[in-house]
N, C-alpha and C. Protein backbone atom coordinates (compact mmCIF):
# COMPACT_ATOMS: atom_id res chain seq x y z
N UNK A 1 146.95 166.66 70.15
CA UNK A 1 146.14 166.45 71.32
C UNK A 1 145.10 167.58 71.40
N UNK A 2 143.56 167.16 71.81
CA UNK A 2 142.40 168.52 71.72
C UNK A 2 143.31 169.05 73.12
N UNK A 3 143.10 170.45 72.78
CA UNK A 3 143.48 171.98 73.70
C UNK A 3 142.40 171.40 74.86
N UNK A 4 141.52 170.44 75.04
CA UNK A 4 140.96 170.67 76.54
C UNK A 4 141.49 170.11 77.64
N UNK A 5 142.55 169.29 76.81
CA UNK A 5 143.43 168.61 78.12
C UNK A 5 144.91 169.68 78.49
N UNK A 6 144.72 170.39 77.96
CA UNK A 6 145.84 171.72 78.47
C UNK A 6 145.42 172.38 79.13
N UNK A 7 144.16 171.98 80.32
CA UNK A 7 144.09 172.60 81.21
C UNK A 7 144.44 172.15 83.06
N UNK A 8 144.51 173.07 83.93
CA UNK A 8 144.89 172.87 85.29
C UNK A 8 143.98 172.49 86.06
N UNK A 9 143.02 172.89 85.62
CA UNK A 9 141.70 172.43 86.78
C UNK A 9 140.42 171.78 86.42
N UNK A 10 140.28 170.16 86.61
CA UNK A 10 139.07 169.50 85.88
C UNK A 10 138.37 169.00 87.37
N UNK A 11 137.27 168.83 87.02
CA UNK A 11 136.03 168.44 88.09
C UNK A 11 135.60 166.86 87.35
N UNK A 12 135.30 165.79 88.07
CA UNK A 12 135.01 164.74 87.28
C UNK A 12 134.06 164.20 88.32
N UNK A 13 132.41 163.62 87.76
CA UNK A 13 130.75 163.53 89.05
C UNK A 13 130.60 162.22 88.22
N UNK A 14 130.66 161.46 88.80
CA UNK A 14 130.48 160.22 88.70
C UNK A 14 128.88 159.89 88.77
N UNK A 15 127.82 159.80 87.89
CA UNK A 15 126.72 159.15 87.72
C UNK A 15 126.51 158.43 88.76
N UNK A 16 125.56 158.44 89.31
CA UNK A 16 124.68 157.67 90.61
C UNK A 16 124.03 156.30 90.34
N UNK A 17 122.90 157.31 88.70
CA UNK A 17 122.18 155.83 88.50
C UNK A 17 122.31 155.18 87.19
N UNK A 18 123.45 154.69 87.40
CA UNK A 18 123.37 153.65 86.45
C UNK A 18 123.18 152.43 86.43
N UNK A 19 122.38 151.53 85.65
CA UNK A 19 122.28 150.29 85.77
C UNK A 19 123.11 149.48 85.60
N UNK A 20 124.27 149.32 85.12
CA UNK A 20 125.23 148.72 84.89
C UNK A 20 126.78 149.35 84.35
N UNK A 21 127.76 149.25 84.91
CA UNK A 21 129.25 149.96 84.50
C UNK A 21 129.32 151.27 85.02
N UNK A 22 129.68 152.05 84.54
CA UNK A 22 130.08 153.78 85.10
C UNK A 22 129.77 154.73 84.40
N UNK A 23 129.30 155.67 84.39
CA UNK A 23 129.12 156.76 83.58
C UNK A 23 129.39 158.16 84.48
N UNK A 24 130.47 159.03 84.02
CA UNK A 24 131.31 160.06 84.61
C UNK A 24 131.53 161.17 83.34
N UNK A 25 130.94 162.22 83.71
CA UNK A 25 131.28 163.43 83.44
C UNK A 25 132.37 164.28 83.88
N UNK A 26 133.12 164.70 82.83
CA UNK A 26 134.37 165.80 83.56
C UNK A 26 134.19 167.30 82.83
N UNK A 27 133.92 167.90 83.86
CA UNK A 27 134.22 169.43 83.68
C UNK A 27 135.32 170.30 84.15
N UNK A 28 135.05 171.52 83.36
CA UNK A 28 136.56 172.26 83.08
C UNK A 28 136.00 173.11 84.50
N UNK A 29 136.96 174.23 84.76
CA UNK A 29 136.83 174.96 85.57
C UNK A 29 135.81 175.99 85.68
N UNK A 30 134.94 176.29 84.58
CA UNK A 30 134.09 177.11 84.23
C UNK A 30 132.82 176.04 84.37
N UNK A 31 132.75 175.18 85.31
CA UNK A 31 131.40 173.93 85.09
C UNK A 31 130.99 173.69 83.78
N UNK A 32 131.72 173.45 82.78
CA UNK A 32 131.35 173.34 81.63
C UNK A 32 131.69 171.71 81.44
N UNK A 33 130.63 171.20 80.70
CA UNK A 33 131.29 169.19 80.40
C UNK A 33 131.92 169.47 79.48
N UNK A 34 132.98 168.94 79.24
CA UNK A 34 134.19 169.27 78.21
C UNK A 34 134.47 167.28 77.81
N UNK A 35 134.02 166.74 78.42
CA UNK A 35 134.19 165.18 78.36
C UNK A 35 133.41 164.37 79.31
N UNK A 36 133.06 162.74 78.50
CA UNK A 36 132.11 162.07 78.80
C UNK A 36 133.44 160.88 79.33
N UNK A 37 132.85 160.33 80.13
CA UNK A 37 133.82 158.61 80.18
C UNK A 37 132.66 157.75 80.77
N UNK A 38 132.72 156.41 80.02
CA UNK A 38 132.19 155.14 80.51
C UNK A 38 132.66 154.19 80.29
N UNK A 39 132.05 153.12 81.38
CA UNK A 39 132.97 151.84 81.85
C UNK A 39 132.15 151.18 81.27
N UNK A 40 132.73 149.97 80.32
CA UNK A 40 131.79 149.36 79.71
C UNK A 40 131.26 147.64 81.09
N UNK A 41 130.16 147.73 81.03
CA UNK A 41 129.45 146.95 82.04
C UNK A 41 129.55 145.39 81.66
N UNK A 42 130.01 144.21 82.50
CA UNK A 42 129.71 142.85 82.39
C UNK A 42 130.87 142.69 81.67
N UNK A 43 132.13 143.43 81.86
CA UNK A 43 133.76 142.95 81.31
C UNK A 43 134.42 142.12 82.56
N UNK A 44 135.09 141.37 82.39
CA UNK A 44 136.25 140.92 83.34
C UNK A 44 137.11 141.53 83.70
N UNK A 45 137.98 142.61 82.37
CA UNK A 45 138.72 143.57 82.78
C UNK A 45 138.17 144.98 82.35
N UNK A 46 138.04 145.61 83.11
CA UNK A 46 137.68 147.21 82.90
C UNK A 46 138.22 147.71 81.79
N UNK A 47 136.84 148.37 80.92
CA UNK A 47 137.27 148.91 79.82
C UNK A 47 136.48 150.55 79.98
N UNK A 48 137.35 151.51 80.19
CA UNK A 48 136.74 152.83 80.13
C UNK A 48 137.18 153.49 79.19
N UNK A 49 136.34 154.53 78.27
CA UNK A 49 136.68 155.16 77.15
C UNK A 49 136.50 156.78 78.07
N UNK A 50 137.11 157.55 76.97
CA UNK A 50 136.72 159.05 76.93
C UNK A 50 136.60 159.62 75.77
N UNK A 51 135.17 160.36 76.08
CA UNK A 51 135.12 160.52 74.89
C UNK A 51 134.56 162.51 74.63
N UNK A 52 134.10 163.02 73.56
CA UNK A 52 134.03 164.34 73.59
C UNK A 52 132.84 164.87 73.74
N UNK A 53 132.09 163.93 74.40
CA UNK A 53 130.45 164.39 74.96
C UNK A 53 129.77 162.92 75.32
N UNK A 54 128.45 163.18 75.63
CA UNK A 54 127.26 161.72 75.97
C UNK A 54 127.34 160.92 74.95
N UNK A 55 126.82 161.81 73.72
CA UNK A 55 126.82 160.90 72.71
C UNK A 55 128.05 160.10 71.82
N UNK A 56 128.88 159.70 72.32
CA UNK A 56 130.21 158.83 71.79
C UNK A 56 130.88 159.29 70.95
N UNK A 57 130.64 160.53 70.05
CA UNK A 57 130.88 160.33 68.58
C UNK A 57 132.19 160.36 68.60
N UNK A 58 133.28 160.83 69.50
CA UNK A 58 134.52 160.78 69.03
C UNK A 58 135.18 160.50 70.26
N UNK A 59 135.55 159.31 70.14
CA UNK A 59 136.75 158.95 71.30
C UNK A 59 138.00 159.52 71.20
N UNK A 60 138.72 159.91 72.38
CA UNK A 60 140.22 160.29 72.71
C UNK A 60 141.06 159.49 73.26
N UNK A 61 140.48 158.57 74.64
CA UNK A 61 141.25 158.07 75.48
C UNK A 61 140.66 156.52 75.64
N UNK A 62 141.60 155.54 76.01
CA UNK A 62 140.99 154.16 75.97
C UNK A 62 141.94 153.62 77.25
N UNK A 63 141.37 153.38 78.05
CA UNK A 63 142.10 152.96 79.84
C UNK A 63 141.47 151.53 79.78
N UNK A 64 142.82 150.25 79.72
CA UNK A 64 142.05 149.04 79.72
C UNK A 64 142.74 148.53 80.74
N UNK A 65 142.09 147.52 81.57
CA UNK A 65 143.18 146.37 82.44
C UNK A 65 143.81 145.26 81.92
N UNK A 66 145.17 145.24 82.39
CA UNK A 66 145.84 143.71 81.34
C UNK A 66 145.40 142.37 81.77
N UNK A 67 144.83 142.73 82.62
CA UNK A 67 144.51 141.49 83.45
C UNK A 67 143.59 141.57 84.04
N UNK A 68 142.41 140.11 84.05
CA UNK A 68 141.19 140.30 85.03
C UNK A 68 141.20 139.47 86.17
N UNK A 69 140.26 140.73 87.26
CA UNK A 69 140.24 140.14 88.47
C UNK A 69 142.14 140.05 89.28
N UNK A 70 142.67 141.19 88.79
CA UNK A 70 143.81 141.42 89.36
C UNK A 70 143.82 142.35 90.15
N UNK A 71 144.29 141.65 91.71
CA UNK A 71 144.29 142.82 93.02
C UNK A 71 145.35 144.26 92.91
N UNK A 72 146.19 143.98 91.93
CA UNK A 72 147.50 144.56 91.60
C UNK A 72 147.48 145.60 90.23
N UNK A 73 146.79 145.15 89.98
CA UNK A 73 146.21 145.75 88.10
C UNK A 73 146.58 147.05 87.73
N UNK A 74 147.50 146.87 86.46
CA UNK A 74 148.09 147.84 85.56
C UNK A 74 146.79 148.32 84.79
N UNK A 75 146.47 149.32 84.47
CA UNK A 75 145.68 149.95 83.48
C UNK A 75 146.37 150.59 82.52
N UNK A 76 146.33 149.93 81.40
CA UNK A 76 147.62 150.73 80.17
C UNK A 76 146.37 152.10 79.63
N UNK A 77 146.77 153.40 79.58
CA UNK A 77 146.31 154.46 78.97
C UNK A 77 146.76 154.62 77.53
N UNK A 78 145.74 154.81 76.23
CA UNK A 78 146.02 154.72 75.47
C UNK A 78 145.14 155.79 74.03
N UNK A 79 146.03 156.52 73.44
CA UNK A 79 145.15 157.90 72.30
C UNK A 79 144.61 156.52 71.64
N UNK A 80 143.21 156.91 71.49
CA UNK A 80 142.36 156.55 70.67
C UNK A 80 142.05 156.70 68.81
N UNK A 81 143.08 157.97 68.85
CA UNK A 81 143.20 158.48 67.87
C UNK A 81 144.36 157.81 66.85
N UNK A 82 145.52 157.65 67.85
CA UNK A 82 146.98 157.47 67.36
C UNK A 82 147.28 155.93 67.68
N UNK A 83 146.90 155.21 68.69
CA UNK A 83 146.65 154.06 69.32
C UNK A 83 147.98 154.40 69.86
N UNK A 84 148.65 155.26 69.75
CA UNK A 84 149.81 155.53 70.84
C UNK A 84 149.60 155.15 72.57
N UNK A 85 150.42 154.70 73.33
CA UNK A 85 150.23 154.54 74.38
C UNK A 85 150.86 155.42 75.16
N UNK A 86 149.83 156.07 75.81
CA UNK A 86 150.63 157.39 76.97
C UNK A 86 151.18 156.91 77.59
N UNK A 87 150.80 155.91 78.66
CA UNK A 87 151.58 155.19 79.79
C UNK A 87 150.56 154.50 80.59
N UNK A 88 150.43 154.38 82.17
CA UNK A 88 149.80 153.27 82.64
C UNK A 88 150.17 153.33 84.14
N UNK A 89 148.88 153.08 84.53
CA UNK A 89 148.78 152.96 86.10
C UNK A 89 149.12 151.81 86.91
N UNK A 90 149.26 151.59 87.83
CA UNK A 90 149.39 150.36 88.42
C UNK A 90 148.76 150.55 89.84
N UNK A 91 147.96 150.22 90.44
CA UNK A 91 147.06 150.12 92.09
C UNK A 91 148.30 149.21 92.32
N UNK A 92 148.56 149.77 93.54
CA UNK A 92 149.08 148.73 94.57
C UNK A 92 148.08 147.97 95.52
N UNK A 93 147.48 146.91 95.05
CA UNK A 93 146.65 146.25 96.31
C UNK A 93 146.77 145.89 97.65
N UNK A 94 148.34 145.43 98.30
CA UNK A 94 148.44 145.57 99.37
C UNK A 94 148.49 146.86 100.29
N UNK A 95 149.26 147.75 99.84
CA UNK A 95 149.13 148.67 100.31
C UNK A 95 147.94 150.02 100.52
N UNK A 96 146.81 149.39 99.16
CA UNK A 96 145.77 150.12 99.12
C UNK A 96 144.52 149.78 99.62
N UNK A 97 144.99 148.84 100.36
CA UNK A 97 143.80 148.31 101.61
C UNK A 97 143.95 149.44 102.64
N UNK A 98 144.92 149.49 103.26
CA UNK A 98 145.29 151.06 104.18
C UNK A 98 145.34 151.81 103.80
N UNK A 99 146.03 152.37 102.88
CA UNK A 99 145.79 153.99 101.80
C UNK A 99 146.34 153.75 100.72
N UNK A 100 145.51 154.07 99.86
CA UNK A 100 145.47 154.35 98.24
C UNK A 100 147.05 154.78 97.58
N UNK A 101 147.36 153.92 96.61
CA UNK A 101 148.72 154.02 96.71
C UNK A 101 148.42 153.70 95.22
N UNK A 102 148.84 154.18 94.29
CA UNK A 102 149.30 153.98 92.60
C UNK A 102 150.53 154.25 91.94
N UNK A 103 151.40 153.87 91.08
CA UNK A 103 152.47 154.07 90.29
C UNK A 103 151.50 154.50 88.84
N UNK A 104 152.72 155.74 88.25
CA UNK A 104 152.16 156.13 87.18
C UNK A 104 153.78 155.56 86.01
N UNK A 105 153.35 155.15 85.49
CA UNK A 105 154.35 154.68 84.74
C UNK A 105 154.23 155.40 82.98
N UNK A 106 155.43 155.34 82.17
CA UNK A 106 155.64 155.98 81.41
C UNK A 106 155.17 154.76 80.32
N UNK A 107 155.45 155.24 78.85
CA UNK A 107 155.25 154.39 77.69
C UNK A 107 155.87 152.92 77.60
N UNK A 108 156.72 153.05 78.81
CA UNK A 108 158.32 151.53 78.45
C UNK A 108 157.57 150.97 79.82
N UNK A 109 156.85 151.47 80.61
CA UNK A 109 156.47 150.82 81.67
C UNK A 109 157.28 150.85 82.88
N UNK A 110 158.08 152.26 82.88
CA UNK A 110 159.04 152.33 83.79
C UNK A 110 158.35 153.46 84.58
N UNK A 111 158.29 153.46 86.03
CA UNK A 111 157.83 154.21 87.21
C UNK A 111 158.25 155.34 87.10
N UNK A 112 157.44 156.48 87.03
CA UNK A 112 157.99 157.76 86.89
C UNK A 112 157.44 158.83 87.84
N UNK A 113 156.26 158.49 88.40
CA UNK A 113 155.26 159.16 89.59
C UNK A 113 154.93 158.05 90.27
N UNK A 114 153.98 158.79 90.97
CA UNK A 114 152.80 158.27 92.31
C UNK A 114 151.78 158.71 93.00
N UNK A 115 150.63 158.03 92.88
CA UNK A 115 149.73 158.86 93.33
C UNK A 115 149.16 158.21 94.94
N UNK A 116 149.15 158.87 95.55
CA UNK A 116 149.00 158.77 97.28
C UNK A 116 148.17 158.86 97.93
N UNK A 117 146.83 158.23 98.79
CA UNK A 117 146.39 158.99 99.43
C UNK A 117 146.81 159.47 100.56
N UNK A 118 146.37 161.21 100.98
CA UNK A 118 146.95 161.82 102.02
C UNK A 118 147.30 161.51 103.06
N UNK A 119 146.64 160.75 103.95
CA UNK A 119 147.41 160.63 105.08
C UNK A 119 146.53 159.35 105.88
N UNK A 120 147.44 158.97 106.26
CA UNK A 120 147.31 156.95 107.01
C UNK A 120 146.20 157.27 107.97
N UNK A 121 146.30 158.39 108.78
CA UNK A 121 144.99 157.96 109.64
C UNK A 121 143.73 158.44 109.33
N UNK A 122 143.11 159.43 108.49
CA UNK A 122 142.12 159.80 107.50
C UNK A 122 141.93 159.11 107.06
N UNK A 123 143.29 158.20 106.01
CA UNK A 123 143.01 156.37 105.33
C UNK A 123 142.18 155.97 106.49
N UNK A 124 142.43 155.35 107.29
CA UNK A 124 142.24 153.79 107.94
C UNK A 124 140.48 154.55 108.40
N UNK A 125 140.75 155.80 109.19
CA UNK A 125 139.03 156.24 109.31
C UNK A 125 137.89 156.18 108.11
N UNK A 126 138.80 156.41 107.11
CA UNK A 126 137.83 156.53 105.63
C UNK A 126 137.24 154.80 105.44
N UNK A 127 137.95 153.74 105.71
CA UNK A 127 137.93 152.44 105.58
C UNK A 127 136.67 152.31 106.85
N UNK A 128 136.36 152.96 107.64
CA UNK A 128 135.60 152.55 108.84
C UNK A 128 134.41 153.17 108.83
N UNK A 129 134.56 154.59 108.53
CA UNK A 129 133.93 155.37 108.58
C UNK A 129 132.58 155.90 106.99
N UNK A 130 133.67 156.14 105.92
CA UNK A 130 133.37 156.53 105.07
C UNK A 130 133.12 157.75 104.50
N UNK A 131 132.65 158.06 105.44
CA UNK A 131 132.35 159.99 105.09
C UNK A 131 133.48 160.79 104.85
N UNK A 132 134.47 160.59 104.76
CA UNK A 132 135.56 161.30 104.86
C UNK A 132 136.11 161.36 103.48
N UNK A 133 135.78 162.98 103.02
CA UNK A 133 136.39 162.93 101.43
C UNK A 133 137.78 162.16 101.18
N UNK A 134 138.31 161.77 100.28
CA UNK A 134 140.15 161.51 99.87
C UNK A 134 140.14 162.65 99.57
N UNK A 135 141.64 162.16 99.55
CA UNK A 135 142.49 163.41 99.37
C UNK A 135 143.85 162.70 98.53
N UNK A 136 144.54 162.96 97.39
CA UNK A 136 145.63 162.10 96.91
C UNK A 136 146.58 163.24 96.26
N UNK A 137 148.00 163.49 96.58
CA UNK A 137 148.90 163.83 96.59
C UNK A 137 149.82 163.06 95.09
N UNK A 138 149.74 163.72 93.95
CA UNK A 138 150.57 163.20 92.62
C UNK A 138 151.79 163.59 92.59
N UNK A 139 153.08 162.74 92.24
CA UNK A 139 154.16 163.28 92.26
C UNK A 139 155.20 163.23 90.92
N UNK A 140 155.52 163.30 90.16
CA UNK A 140 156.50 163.11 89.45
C UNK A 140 157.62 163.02 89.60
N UNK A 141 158.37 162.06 89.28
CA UNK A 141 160.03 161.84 89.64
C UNK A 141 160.47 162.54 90.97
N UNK A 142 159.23 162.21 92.07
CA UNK A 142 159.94 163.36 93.22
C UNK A 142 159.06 164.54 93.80
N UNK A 143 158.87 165.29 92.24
CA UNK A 143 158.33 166.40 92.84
C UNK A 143 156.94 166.54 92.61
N UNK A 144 156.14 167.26 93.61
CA UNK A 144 155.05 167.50 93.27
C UNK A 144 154.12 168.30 92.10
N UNK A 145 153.40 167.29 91.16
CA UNK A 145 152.53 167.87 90.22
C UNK A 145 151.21 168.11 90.51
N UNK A 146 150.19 167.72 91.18
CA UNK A 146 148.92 167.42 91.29
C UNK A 146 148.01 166.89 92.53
N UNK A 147 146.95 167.93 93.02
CA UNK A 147 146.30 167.21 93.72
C UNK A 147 144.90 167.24 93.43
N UNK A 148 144.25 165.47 93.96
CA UNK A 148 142.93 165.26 93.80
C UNK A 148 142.17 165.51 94.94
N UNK A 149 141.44 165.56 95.10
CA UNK A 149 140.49 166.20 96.10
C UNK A 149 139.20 165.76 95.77
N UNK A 150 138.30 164.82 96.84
CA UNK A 150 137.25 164.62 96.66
C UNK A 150 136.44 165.58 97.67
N UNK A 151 135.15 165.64 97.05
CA UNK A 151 134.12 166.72 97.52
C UNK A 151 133.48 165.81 98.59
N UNK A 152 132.60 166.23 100.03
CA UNK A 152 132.08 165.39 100.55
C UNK A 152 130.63 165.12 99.94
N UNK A 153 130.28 164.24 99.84
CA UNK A 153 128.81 164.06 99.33
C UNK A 153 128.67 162.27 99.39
N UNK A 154 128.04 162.18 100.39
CA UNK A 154 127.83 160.39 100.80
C UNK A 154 126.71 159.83 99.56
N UNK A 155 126.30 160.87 97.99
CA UNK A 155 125.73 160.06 97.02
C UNK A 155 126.23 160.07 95.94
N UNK A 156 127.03 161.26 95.69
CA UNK A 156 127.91 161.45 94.69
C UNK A 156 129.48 161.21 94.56
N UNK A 157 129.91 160.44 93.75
CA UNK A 157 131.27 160.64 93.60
C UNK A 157 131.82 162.15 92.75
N UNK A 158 132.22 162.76 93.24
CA UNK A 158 133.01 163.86 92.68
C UNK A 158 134.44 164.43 92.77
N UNK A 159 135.55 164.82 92.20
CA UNK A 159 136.87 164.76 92.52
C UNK A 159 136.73 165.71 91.76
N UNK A 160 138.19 166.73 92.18
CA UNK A 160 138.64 168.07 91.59
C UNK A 160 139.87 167.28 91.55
N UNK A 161 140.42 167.49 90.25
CA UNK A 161 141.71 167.77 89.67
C UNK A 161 142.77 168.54 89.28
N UNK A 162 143.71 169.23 90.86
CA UNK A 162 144.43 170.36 89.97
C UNK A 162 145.54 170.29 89.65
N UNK A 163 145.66 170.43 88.55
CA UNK A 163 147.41 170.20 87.99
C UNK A 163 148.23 171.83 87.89
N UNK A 164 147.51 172.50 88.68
CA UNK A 164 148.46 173.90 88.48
C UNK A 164 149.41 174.26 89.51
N UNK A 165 150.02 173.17 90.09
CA UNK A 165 151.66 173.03 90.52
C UNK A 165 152.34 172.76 89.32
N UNK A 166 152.23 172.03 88.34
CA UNK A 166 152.47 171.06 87.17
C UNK A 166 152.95 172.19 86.49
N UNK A 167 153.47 173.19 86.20
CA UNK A 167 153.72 174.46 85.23
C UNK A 167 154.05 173.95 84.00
N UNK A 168 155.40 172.93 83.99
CA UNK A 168 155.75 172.25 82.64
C UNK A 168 155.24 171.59 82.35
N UNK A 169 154.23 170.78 82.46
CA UNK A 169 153.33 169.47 81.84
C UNK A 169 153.98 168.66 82.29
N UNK A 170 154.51 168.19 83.46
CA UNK A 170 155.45 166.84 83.52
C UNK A 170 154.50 165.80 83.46
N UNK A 171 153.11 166.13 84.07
CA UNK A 171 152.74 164.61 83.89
C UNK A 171 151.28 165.21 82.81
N UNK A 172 151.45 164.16 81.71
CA UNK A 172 150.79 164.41 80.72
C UNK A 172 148.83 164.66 81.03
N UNK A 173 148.03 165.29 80.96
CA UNK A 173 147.03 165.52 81.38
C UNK A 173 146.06 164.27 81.25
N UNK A 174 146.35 163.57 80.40
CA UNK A 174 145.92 162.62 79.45
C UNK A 174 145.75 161.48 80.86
N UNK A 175 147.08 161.36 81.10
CA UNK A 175 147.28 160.37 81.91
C UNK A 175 146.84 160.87 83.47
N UNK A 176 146.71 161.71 83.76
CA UNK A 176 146.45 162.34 84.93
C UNK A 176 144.72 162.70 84.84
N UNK A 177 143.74 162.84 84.17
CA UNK A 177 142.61 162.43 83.93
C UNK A 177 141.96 160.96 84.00
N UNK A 178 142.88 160.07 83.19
CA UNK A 178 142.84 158.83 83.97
C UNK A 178 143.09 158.46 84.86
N UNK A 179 144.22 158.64 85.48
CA UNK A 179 144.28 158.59 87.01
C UNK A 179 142.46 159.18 87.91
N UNK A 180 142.41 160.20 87.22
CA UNK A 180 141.27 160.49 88.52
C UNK A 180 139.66 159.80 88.30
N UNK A 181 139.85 158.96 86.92
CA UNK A 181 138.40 158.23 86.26
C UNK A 181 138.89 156.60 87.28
N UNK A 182 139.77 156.79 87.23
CA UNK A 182 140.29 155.83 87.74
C UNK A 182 139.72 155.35 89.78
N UNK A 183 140.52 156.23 89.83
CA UNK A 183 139.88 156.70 91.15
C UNK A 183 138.90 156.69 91.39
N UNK A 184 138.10 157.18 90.47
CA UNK A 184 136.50 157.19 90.92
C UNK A 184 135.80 155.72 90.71
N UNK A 185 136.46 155.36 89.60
CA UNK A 185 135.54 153.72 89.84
C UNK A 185 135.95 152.87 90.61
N UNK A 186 137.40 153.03 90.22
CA UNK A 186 138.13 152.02 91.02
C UNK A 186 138.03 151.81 92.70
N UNK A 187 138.40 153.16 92.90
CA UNK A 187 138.65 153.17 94.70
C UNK A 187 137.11 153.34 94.77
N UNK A 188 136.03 153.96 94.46
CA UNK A 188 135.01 154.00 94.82
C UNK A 188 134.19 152.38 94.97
N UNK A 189 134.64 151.45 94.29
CA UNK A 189 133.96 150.46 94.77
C UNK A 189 134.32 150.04 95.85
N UNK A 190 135.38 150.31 96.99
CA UNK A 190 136.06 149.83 98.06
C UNK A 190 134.57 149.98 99.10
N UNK A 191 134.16 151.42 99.29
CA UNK A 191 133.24 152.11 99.98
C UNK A 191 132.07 150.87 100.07
């Protein structure tokens, strides 16, 4: 695995103008772009890559949906390199009409985290309101690994990623980077 996903603290700015699909930059803690991701535009099911700059030349990560036009939708995470599969998200759609609610699931597809947003009445204002950064609480088997944190900015999508509760790596970075590319396209189209 590249050494840039062994880190605790990533920043990920979601492109404004694009004409079609997503285009998201993630930086390390030093504002440095350390990785590119884009959503490829005019799919049924979301296809986002990551890759090791703008220009494509080397993919790492491949986040697809199993299913299109699913309110419920698993996103299997997958090395680009190894075609190994890290594991896989799942949105809860009912429950993420009121607050943002995800399962992080392992390689067998068995529930092993969760990612949350902070708190029900910030939810339901954010649904009305909008201005109101998220905030999402990651957990592993229980305990807490990770929190996302969006920046306020009513033109930019931007989220901080810190995994430095996480001391042992419980939840693989890999998959916890997707989680927050995730986030940004995903929950950002709610707005």
């Amino acid at each position: 695995m590249d050494k840039r996903f062994n880190q605790d603290l990533f920043h990920i700015r979601k492109h404004i103008l694009t004409f079609a699909g997503a285009k998201l930059e993630i930086f390390d803690a030093q504002e440095q772009v350390i990785f590119f991701s884009k959503m490829k535009a005019f799919k049924l099911r979301e296809d986002i890559r990551i890759f090791s700059g703008e220009d494509m030349q080397e993919e790492f990560i491949s986040i697809h949906a199993r299913s299109a036009l699913d309110f419920s939708a698993i996103y299997d995470v997958m090395d680009s390199k190894t075609g190994e599969k890290i594991g896989a998200l799942q949105r809860h759609g009912m429950k993420s009409m009121i607050k943002d609610e995800w399962s992080i699931l392992n390689a067998n597809d068995v529930q092993v985290g969760k990612i949350q947003e902070d708190n029900i009445l910030l939810a339901i204002l954010r649904r009305f309101i909008g201005l109101i950064p998220q905030s999402f609480k990651v957990e592993m088997n229980g305990t807490p690994v990770a929190e996302f944190k969006q920046n306020f900015n009513p033109f930019v999508v931007k989220l901080n990623l810190d995994f430095s509760m996480d001391k042992s790596q419980t939840l693989d970075r890999r998959l916890g980077l997707a989680a927050g590319i995730l986030l940004c396209v995903i929950e950002g189209k709610q707005d």
